[in-house]
C-alpha atoms as a PDB file:
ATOM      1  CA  UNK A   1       6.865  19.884  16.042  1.00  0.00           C
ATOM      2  CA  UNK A   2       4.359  18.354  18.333  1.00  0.00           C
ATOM      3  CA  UNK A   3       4.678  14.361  18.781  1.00  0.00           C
ATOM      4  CA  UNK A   4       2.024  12.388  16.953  1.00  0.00           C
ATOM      5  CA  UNK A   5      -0.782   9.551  17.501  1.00  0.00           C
ATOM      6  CA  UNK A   6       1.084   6.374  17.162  1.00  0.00           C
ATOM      7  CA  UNK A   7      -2.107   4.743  15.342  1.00  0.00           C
ATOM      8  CA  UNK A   8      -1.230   8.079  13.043  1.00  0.00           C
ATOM      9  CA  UNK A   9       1.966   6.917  12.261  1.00  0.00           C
ATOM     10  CA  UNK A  10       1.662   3.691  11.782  1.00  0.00           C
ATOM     11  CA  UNK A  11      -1.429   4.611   9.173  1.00  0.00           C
ATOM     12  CA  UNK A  12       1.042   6.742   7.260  1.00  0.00           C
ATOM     13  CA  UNK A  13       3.995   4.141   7.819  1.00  0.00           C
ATOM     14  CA  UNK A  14       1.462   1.902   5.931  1.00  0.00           C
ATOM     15  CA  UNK A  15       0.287   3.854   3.358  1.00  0.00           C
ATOM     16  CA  UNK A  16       2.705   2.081   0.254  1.00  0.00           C
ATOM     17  CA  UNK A  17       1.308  -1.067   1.397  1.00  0.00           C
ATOM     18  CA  UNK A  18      -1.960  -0.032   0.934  1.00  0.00           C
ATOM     19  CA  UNK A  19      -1.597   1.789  -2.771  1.00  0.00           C
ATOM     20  CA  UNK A  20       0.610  -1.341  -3.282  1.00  0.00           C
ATOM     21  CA  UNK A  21      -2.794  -3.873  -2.564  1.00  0.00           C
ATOM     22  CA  UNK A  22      -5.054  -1.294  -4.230  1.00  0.00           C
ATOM     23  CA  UNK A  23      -3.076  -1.244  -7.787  1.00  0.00           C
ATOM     24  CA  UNK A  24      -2.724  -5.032  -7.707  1.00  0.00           C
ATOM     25  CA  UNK A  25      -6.167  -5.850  -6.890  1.00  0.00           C
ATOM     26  CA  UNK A  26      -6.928  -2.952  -9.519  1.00  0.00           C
ATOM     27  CA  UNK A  27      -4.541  -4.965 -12.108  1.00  0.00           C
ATOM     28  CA  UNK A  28      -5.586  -8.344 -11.468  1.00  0.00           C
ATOM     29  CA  UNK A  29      -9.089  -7.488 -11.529  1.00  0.00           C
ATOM     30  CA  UNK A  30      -8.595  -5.960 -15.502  1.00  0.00           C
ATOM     31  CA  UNK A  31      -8.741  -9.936 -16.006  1.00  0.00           C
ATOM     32  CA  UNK A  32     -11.983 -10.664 -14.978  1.00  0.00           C
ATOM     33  CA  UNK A  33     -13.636  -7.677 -16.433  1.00  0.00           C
ATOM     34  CA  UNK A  34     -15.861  -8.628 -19.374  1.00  0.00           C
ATOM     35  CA  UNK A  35     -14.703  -5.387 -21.683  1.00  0.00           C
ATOM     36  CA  UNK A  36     -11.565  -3.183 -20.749  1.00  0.00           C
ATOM     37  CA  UNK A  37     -10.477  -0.884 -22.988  1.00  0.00           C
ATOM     38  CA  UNK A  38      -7.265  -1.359 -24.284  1.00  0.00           C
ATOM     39  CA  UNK A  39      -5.881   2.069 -22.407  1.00  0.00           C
ATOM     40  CA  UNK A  40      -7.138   1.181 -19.297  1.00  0.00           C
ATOM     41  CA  UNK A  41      -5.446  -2.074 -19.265  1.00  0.00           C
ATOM     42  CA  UNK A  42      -2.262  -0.538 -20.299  1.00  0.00           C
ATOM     43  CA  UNK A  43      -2.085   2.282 -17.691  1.00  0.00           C
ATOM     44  CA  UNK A  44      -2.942  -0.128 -14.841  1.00  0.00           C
ATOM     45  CA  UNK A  45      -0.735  -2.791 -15.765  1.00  0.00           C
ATOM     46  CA  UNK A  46       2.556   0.068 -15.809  1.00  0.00           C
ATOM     47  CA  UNK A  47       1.267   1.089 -12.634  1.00  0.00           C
ATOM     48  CA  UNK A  48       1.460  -2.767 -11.211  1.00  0.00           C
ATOM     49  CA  UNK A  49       4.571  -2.903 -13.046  1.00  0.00           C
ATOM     50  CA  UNK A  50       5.950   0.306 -11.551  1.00  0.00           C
ATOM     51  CA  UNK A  51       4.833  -1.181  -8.369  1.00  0.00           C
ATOM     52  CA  UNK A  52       6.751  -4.640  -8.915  1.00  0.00           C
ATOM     53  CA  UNK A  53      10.056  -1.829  -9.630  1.00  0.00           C
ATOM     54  CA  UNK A  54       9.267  -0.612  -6.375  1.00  0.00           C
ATOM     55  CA  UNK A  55       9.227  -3.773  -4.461  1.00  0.00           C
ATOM     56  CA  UNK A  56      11.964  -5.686  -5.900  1.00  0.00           C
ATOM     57  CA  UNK A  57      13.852  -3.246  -8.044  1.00  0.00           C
ATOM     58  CA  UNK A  58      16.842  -2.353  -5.571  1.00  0.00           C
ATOM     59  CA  UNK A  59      17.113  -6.182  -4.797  1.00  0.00           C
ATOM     60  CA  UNK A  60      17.537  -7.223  -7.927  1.00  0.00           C
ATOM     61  CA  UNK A  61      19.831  -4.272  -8.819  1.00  0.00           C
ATOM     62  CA  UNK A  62      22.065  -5.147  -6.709  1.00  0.00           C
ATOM     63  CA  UNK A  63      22.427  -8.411  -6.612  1.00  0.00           C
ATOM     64  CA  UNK A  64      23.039  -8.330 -10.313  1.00  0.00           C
ATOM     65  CA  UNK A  65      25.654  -5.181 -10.331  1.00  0.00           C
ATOM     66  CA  UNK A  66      27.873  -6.736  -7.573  1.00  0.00           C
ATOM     67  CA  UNK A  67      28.782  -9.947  -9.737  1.00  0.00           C
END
């Protein structure tokens, strides 16, 4: 396997952080929309909340399981 552009990897390094802004900006923006229906704002706010899982999740895990 061939080595790769560096400005390649750090673009796919960065890629969670990037879904991670898009689905909260998505989230947060449900809020300021005049009319959202109801399964819209459910489906992106699971996303954000998968997201939140995602970022804090094993933290919190563990920090609770070693007592």
């Amino acid at each position: 396997m061939e080595n790769i552009s560096p400005w390649v990897a750090d673009l796919r390094a960065s890629f969670r952080s990037i879904a991670i802004g898009i689905i909260i900006f998505g989230a947060t923006s449900t809020f300021y929309m005049p009319k959202v229906d109801v399964a819209l704002f459910e489906a992106v706010w699971n996303l954000a909340g998968s997201v939140f899982a995602f970022l804090f999740g094993d933290r919190m895990y563990f920090k609770f399981a070693k007592r």
